[in-house]
Protein backbone atom coordinates (compact mmCIF):
# COMPACT_ATOMS: atom_id res chain seq x y z
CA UNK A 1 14.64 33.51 27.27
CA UNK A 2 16.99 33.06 24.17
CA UNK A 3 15.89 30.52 22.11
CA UNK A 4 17.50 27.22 21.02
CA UNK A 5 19.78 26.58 18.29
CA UNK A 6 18.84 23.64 15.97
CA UNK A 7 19.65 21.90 13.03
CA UNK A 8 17.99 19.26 10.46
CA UNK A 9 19.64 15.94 9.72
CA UNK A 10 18.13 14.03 7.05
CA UNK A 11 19.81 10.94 4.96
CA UNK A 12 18.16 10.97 1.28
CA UNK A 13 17.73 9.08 -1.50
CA UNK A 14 15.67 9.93 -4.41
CA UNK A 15 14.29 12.14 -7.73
CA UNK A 16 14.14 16.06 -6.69
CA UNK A 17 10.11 15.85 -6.27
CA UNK A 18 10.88 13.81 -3.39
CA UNK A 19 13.64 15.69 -2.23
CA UNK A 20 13.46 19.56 -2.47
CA UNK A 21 9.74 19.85 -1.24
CA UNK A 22 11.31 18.67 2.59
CA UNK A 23 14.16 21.43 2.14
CA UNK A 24 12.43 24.26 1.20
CA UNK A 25 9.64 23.95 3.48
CA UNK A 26 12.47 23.76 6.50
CA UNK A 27 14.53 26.35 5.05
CA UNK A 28 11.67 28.20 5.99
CA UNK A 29 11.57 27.50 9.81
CA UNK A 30 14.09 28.78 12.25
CA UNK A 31 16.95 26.06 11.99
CA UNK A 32 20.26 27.14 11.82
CA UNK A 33 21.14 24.72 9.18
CA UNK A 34 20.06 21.49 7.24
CA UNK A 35 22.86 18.77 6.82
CA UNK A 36 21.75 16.96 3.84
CA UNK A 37 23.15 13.53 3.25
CA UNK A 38 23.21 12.08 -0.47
CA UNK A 39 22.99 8.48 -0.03
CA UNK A 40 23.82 8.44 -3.79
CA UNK A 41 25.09 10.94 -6.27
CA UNK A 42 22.30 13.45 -7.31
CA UNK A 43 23.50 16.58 -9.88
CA UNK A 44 20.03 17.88 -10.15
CA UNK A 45 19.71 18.18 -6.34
CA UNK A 46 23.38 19.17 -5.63
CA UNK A 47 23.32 21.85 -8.01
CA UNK A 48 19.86 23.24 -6.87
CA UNK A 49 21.12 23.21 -3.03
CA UNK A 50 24.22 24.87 -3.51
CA UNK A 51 23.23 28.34 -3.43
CA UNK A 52 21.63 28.05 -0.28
CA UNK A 53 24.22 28.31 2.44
CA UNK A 54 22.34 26.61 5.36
CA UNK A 55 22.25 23.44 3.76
CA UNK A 56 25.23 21.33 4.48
CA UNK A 57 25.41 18.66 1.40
CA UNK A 58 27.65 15.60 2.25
CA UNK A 59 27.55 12.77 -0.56
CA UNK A 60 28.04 9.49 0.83
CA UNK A 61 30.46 8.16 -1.55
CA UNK A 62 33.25 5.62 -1.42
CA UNK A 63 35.78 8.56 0.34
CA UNK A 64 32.47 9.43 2.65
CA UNK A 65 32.12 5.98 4.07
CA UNK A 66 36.58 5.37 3.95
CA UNK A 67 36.88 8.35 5.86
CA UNK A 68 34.50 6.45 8.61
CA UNK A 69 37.22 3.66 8.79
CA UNK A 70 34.23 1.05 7.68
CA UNK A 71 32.51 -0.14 4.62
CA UNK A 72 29.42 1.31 3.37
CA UNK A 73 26.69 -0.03 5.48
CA UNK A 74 23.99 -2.49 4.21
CA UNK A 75 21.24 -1.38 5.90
CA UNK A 76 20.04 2.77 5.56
CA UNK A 77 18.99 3.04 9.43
CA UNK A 78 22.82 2.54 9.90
CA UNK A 79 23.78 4.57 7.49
CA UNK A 80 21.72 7.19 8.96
CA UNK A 81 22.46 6.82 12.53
CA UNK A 82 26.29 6.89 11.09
CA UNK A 83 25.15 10.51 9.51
CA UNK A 84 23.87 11.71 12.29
CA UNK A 85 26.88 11.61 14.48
CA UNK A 86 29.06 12.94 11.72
CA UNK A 87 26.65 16.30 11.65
CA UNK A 88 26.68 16.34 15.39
CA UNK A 89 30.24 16.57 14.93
CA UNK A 90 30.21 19.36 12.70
CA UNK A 91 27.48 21.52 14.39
CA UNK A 92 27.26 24.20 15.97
CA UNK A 93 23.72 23.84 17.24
CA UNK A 94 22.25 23.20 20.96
CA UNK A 95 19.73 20.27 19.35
CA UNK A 96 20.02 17.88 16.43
CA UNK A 97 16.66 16.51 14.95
CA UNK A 98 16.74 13.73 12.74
CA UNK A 99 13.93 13.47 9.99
CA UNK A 100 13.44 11.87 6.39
CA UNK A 101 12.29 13.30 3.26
CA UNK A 102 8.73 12.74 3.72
CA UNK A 103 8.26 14.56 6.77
CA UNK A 104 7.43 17.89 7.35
CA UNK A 105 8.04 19.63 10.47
CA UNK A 106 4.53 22.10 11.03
CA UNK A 107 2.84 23.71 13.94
CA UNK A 108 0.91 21.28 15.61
CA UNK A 109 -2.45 23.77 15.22
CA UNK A 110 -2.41 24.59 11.68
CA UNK A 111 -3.77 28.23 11.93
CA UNK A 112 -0.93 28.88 15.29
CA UNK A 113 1.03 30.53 12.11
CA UNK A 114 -0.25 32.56 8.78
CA UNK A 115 0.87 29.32 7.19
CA UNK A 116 2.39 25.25 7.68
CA UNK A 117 5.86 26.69 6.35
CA UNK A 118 6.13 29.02 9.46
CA UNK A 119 7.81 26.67 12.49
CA UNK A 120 9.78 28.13 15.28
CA UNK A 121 10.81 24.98 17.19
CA UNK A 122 14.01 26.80 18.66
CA UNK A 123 11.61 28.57 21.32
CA UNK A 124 10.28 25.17 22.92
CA UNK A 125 13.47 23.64 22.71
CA UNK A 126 14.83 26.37 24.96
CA UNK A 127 11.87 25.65 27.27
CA UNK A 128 13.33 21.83 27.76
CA UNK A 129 14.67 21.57 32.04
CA UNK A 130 18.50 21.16 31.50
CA UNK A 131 18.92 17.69 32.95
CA UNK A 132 16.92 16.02 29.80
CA UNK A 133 18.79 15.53 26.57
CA UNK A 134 16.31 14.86 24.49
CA UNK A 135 12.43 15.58 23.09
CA UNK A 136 10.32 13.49 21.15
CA UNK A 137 8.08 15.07 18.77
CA UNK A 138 4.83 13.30 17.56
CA UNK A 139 4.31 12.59 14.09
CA UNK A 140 0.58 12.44 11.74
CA UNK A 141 0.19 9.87 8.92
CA UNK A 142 -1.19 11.46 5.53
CA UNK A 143 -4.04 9.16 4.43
CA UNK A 144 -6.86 9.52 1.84
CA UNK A 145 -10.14 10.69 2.15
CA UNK A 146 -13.20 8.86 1.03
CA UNK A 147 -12.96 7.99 -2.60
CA UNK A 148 -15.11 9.87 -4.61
CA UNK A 149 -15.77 9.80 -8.44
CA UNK A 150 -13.36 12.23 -10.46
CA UNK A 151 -12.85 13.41 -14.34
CA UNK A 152 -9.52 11.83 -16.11
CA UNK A 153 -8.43 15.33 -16.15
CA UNK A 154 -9.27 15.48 -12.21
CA UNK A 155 -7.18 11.92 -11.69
CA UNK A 156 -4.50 13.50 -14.16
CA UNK A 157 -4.04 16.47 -11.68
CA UNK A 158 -3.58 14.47 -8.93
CA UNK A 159 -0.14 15.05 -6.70
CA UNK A 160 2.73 13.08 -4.30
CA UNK A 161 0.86 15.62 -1.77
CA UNK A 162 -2.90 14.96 -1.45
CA UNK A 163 -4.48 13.66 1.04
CA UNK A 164 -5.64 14.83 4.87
CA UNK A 165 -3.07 13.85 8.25
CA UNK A 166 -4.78 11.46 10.78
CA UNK A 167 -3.58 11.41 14.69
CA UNK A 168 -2.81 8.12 16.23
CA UNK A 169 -5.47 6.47 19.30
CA UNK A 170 -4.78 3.57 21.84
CA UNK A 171 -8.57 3.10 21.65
CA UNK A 172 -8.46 -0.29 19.90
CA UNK A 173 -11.91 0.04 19.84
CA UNK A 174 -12.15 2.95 18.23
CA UNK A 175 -9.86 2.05 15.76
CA UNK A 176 -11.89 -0.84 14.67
CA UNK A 177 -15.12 1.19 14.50
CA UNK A 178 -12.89 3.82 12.08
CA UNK A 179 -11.53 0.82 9.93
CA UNK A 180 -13.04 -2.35 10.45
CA UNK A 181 -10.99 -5.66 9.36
CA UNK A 182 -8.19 -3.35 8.39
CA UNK A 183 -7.69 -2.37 11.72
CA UNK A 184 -5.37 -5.27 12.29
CA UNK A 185 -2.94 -3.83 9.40
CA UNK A 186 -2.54 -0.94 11.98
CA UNK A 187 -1.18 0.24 15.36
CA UNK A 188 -2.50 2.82 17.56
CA UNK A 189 -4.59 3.69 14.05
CA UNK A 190 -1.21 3.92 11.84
CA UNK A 191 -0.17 1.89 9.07
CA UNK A 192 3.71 3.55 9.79
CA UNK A 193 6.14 4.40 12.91
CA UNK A 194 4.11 5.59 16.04
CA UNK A 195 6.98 6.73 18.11
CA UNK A 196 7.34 9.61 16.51
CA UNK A 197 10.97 11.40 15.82
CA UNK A 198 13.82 12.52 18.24
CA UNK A 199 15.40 15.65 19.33
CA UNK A 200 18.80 15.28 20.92
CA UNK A 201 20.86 17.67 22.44
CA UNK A 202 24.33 18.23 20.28
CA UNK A 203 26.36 17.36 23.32
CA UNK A 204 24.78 14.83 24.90
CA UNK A 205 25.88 10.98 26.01
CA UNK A 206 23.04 9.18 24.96
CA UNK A 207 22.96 6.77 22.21
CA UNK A 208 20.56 8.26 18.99
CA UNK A 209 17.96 5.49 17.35
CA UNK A 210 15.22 6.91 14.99
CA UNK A 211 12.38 7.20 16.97
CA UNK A 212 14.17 6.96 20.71
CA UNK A 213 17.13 7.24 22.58
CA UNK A 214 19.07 4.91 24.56
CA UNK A 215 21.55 4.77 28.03
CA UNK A 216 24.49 3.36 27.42
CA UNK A 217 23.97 0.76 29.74
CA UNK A 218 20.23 0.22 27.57
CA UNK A 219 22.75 0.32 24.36
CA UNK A 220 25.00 -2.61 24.98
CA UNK A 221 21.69 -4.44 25.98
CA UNK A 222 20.64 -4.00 22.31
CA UNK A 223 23.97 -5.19 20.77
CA UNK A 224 23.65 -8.11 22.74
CA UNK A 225 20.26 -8.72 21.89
CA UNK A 226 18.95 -10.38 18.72
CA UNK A 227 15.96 -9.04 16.81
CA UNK A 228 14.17 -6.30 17.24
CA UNK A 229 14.85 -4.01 20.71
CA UNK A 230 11.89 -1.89 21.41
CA UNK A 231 11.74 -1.18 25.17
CA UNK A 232 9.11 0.14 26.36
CA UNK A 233 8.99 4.33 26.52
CA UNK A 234 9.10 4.41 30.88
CA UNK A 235 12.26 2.20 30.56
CA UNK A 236 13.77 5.19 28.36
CA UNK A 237 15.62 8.07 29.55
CA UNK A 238 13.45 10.92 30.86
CA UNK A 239 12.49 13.45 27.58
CA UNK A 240 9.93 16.22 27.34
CA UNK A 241 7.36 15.49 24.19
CA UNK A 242 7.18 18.35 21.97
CA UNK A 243 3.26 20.18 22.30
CA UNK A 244 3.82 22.61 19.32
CA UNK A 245 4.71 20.99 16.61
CA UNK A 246 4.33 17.74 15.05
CA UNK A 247 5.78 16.13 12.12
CA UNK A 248 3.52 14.88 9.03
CA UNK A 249 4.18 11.85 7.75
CA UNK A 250 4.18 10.42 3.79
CA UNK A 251 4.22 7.06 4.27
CA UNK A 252 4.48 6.12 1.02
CA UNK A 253 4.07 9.10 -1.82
CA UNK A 254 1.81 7.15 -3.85
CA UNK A 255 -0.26 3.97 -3.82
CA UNK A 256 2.38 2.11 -6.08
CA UNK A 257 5.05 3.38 -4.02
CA UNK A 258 3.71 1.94 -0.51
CA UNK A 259 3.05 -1.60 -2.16
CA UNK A 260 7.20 -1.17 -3.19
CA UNK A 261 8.31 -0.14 -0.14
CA UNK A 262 6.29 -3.51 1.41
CA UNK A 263 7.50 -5.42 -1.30
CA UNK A 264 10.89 -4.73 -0.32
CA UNK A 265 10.79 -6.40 3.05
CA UNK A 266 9.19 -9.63 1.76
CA UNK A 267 12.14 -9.44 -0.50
CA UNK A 268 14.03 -9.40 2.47
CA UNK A 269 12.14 -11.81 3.71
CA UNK A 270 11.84 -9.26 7.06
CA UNK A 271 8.60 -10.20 8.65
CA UNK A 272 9.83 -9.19 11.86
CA UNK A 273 10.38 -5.44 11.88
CA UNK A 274 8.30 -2.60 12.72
CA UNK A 275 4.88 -3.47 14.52
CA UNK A 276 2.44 -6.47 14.63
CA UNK A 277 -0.19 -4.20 12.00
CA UNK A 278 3.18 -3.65 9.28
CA UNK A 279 4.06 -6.94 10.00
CA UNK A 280 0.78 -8.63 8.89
CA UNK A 281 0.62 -5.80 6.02
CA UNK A 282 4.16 -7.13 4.60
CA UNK A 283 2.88 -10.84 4.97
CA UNK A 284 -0.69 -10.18 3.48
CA UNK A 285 2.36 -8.51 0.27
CA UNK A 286 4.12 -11.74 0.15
CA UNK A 287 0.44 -13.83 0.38
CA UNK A 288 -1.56 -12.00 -2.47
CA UNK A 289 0.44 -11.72 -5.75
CA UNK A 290 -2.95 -10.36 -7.02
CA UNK A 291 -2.58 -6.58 -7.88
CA UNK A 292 -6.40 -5.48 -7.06
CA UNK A 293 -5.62 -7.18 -3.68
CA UNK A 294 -2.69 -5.19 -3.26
CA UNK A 295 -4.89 -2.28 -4.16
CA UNK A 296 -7.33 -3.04 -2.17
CA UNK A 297 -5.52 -3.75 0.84
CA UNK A 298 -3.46 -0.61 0.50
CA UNK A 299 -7.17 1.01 0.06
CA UNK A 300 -7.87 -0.35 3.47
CA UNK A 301 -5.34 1.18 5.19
CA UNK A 302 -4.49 4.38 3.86
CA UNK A 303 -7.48 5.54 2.55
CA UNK A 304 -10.89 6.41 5.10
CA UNK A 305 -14.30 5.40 4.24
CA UNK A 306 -17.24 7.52 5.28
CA UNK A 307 -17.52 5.75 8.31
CA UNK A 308 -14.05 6.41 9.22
CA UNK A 309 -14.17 10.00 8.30
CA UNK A 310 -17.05 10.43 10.55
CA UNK A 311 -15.32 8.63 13.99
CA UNK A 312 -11.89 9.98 13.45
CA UNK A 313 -13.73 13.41 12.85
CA UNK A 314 -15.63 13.06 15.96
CA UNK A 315 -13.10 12.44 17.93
CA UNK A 316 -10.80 15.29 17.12
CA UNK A 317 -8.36 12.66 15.32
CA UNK A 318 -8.03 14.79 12.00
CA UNK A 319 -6.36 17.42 10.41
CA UNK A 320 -8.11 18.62 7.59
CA UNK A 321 -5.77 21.23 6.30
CA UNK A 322 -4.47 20.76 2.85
CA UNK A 323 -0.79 20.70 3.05
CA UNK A 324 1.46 21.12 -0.36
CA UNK A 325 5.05 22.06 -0.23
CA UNK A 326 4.74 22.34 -4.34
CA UNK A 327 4.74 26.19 -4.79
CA UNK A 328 7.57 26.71 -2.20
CA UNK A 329 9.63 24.25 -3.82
CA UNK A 330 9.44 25.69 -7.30
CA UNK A 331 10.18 28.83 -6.02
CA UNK A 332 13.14 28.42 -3.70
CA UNK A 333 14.69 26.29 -6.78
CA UNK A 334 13.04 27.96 -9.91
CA UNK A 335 15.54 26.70 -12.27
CA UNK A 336 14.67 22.52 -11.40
CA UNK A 337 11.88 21.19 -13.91
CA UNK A 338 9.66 19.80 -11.40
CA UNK A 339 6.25 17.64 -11.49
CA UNK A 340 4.51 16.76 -8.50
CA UNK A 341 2.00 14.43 -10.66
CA UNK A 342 1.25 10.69 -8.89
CA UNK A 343 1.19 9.80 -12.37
CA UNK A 344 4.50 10.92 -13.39
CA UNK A 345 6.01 10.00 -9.70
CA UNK A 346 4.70 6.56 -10.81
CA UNK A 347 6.10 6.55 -14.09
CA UNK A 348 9.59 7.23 -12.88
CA UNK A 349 9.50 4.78 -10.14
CA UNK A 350 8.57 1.94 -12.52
CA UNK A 351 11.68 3.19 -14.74
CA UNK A 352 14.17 3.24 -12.22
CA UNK A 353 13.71 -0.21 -11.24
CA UNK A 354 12.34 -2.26 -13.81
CA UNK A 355 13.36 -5.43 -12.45
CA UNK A 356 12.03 -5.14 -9.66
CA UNK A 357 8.34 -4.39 -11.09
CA UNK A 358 9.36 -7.82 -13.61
CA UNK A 359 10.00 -9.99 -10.47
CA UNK A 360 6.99 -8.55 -8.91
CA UNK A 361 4.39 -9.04 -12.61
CA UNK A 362 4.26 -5.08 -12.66
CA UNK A 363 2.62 -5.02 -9.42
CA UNK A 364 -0.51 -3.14 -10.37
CA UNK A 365 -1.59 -2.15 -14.05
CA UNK A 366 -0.34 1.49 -15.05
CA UNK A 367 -2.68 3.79 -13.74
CA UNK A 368 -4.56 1.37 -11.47
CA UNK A 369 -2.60 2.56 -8.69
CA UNK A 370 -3.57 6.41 -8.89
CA UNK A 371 -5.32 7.74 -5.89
CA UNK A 372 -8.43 8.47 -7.61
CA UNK A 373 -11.19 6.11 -7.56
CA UNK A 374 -14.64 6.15 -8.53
């Protein structure tokens, strides 16, 4: 059987440590191309993809969005959604999948290939019956392990990539043994999205989301619906869930940069998004101006204690493989300075927004929020 054709769409936003590590490591699977949409101008990164022809870099400038007939949208899951039809329309491709810059498309056993970079999702797509248009394929959450005491020079050396992926459960139960009181910060044991992310065929009638797909007839049930629309996955139309390969996570790079991204919906005031467990995370944000609350809450949630390490390890709910994207990235782009330091992520995202961290009394002290503890 011929395999499928696919191809990556991905909306970004951000400094090149956060950017290249998700291209180079898919350049490296068996897409047929990666359409790449700039959600703002970005030399470094332009200039660094445009020797590789299988990326497709759009920048979503004024003439991007004027050529769509519509203002720039306010919110980024339109903008993305809007993306994702314009590459559909431009591909060649049997399937489109839709991911962002933190997520990593690997083989769901981590030795099924000599290494994490090695994917070849174009096989099981060609596997999918004809009369389903679209796959979903299950995503793992990068947490922490147990702190543990470490050298300044060990905290100094710490990266945007550490950490071990954790599967999601149903168990409630289990999830409270695993994390105690900060299970109710959580769904299905995940601070993030549990739906996973979508495969859709190029050609298909169905209506993209993020994390789903809907009939028309389920789509103009959403636009006349306010709030959020999450039915229920039997009420979707039929799809095939991906076995070999899942999708790791970032949710958040770095301690500092989870509180932010929390911080940004209290801003928003948007209490009501996601699930109940990001909900109450957001409102326990807006609740506790206190930075070692912060940090402690984001401790909590992200990172396992020993007790934690122990259930989730016993019940097969792990995967221990280190996974760093660093030494591909410097050498598919050799000529980008790059430092995968928390500290020096940190450091960048307090300069690019120093309002922000004024309105907000710096959030945590500098270096507070580094993922060593001990």
């Amino acid at each position: 059987m011929k395999d499928a054709s696919w191809s990556i769409v991905t909306t970004m936003h951000g400094i090149p440590e956060t950017l290249l590590p998700c291209i180079a490591h898919h350049l490296q699977s068996d897409a047929q191309a990666i359409h790449v949409y700039l959600d703002a101008p970005n030399p470094v990164v332009e200039a660094a993809l445009a020797p590789h022809p299988r990326v497709i870099v759009t920048l979503c400038d004024a003439a991007y969005w004027q050529s769509h007939q519509m203002p720039r949208p306010a919110g980024v899951v339109r903008r993305q959604i809007t993306n994702l039809h314009h590459a559909r329309s431009h591909s060649t491709s049997d399937w489109m999948v839709h991911i962002d810059a933190d997520e990593f498309l690997v083989p769901a056993r981590p030795h099924a290939a000599k290494s994490d970079t090695a994917l070849s999702l174009g096989r099981e797509l060609a596997m999918v019956p004809d009369d389903i248009d679209w796959v979903r394929i299950r995503n793992m959450e990068r947490l922490l392990p147990p702190a543990a005491p470490r050298t300044e020079a060990e905290a100094g050396a710490e990266t945007i990539f550490d950490g071990i992926f954790r599967e999601q459960s149903p168990d409630t139960a289990l999830i409270r043994q695993a994390y105690g009181q900060a299970a109710q910060y959580l769904l299905n044991g995940f601070a993030g999205y549990i739906r996973g992310k979508i495969g859709l065929r190029r050609d298909s009638l169905l209506v993209p989301r993020l994390h789903d797909v809907l009939t028309p007839e389920l789509a103009r049930q959403r636009g006349r619906q306010k709030g959020a629309f999450a039915p229920k996955l039997s009420e979707l139309p039929p799809f095939r869930v991906i076995e070999n390969t899942r999708i790791l996570h970032f949710d958040g790079w770095t301690a500092l940069h989870w509180t932010c991204k929390l911080l940004r919906f209290v801003e928003m005031q948007n209490f009501n998004g996601h699930h109940q467990g990001r909900r109450n995370s957001v409102r326990f944000m807006a609740d506790h101006p206190d930075p070692a609350e912060r940090l402690a809450l984001f401790d909590a949630v992200q990172r396992l204690s020993d007790t934690g390490l122990a259930v989730l390890s016993r019940h097969g709910l792990l995967r221990l493989t280190p996974f760093s994207a660093e030494a591909l990235t410097r050498a598919t782009f050799p000529d980008v300075a790059l430092n995968f330091t928390s500290a020096s992520f940190d450091a960048r995202l307090r300069a690019a927004d120093p309002n922000f961290f004024a309105r907000h009394g710096g959030l945590m002290p500098e270096g507070a929020e580094s993922y060593a503890k001990g």
